[in-house]
Protein backbone atom coordinates (compact mmCIF):
# COMPACT_ATOMS: atom_id res chain seq x y z
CA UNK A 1 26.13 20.27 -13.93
CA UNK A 2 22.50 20.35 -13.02
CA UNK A 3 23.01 19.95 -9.45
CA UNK A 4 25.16 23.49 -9.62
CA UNK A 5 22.46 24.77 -11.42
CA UNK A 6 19.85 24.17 -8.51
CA UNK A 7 22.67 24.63 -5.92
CA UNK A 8 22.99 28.52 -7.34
CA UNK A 9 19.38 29.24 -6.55
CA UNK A 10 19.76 27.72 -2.64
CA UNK A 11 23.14 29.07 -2.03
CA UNK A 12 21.63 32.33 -3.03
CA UNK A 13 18.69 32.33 -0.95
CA UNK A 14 20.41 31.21 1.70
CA UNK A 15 23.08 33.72 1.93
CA UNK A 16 20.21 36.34 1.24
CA UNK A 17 17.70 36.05 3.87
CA UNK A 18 19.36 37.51 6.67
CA UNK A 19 19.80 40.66 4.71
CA UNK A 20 16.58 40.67 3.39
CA UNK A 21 14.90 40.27 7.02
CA UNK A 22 17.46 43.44 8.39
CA UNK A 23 15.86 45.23 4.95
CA UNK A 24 11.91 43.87 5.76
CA UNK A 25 12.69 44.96 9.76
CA UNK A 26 13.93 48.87 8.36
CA UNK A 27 11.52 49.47 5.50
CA UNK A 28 8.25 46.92 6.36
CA UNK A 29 7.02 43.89 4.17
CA UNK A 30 5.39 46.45 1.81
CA UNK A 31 8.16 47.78 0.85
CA UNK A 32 10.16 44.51 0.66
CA UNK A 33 7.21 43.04 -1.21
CA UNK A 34 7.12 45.60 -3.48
CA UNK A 35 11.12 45.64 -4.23
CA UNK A 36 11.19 41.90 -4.95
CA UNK A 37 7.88 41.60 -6.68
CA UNK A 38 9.43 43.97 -9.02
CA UNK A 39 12.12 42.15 -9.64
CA UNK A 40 10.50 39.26 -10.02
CA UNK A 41 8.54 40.38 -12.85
CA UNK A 42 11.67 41.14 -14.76
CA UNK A 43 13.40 37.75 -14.29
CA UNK A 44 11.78 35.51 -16.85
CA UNK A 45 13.59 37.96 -19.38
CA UNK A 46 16.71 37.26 -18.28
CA UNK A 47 16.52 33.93 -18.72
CA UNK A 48 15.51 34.29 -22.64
CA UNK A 49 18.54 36.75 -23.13
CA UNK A 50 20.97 34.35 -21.84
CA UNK A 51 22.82 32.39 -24.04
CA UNK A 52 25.65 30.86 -22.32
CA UNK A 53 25.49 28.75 -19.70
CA UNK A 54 27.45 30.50 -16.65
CA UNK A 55 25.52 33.73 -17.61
CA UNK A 56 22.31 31.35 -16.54
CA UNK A 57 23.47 29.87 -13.68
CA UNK A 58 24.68 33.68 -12.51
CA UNK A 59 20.94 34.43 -13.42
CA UNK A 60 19.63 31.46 -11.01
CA UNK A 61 21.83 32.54 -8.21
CA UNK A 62 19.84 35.98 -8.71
CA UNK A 63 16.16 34.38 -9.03
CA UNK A 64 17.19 32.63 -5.71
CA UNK A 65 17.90 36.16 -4.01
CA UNK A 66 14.91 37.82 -5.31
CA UNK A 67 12.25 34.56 -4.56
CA UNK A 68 14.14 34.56 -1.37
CA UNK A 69 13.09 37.79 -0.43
CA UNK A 70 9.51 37.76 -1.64
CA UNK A 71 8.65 34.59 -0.05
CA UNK A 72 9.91 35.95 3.42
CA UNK A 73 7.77 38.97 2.84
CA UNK A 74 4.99 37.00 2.37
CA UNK A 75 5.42 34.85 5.05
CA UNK A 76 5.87 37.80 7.40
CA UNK A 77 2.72 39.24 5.86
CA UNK A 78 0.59 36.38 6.51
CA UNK A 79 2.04 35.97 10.46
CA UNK A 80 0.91 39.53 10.84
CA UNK A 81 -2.85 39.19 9.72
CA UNK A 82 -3.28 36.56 11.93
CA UNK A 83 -3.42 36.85 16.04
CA UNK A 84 -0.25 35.79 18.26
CA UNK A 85 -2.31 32.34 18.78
CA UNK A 86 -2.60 31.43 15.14
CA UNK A 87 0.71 32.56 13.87
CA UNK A 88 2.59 30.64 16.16
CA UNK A 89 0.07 27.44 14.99
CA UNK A 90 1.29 28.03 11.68
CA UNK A 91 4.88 28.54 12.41
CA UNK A 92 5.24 25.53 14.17
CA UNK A 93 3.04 23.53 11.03
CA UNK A 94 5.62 25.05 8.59
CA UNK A 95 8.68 23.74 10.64
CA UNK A 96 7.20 20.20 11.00
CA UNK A 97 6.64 20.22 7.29
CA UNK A 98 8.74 22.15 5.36
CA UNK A 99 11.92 20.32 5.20
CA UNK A 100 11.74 17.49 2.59
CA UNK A 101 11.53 14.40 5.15
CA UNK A 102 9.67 16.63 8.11
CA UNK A 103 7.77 14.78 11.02
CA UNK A 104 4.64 15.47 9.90
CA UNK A 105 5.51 14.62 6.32
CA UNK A 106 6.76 11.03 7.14
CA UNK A 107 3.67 10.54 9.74
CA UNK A 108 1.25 11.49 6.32
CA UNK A 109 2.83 9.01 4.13
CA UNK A 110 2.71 6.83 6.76
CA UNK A 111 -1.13 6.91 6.86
């Protein structure tokens, strides 16, 4: 049961992101950042007026859609303070280390 727990929260961000990057390419990252920080604020209280267990896991699915769009706004928002040169730097540094067992994550443990 715990794995469907954290399995709501990835299926939901997963499903999510397109739609939130159509919503962040209409409206801009401020207004994107300011929907889902929002909603993020009110999440925690969800959690405390949940009492049965689907009703939480429903309530994970939606943390997963809301963190899903802040953290894209955020990462768009820190790719556009920076020049073309640096972005794509970064870019590249979050795909090598991101996923769990990245390139650059194995070649750090390795030293």
């Amino acid at each position: 049961m715990s794995y469907f727990w954290l399995a709501a929260a990835i299926i939901g961000q997963f499903m999510t992101l397109p739609a939130w990057g159509r919503f962040s390419d209409r409206f801009g990252n401020k207004a994107l950042l300011s929907f889902t920080g929002l909603l993020v604020a009110f999440l925690p209280m969800l959690y405390l007026c949940g009492t049965t267990w689907p009703f939480l896991v429903i309530v994970n699915f939606f943390g997963g859609v809301v963190w899903a769009g802040l953290g894209l706004g955020l990462n768009n928002y820190v790719l556009l303070l920076h020049s073309r040169r640096i972005a794509q730097r970064q870019l590249s540094f979050q795909v090598l280390s991101t996923p769990s067992d990245g390139p650059l994550e194995r070649s750090l443990e390795a030293a």
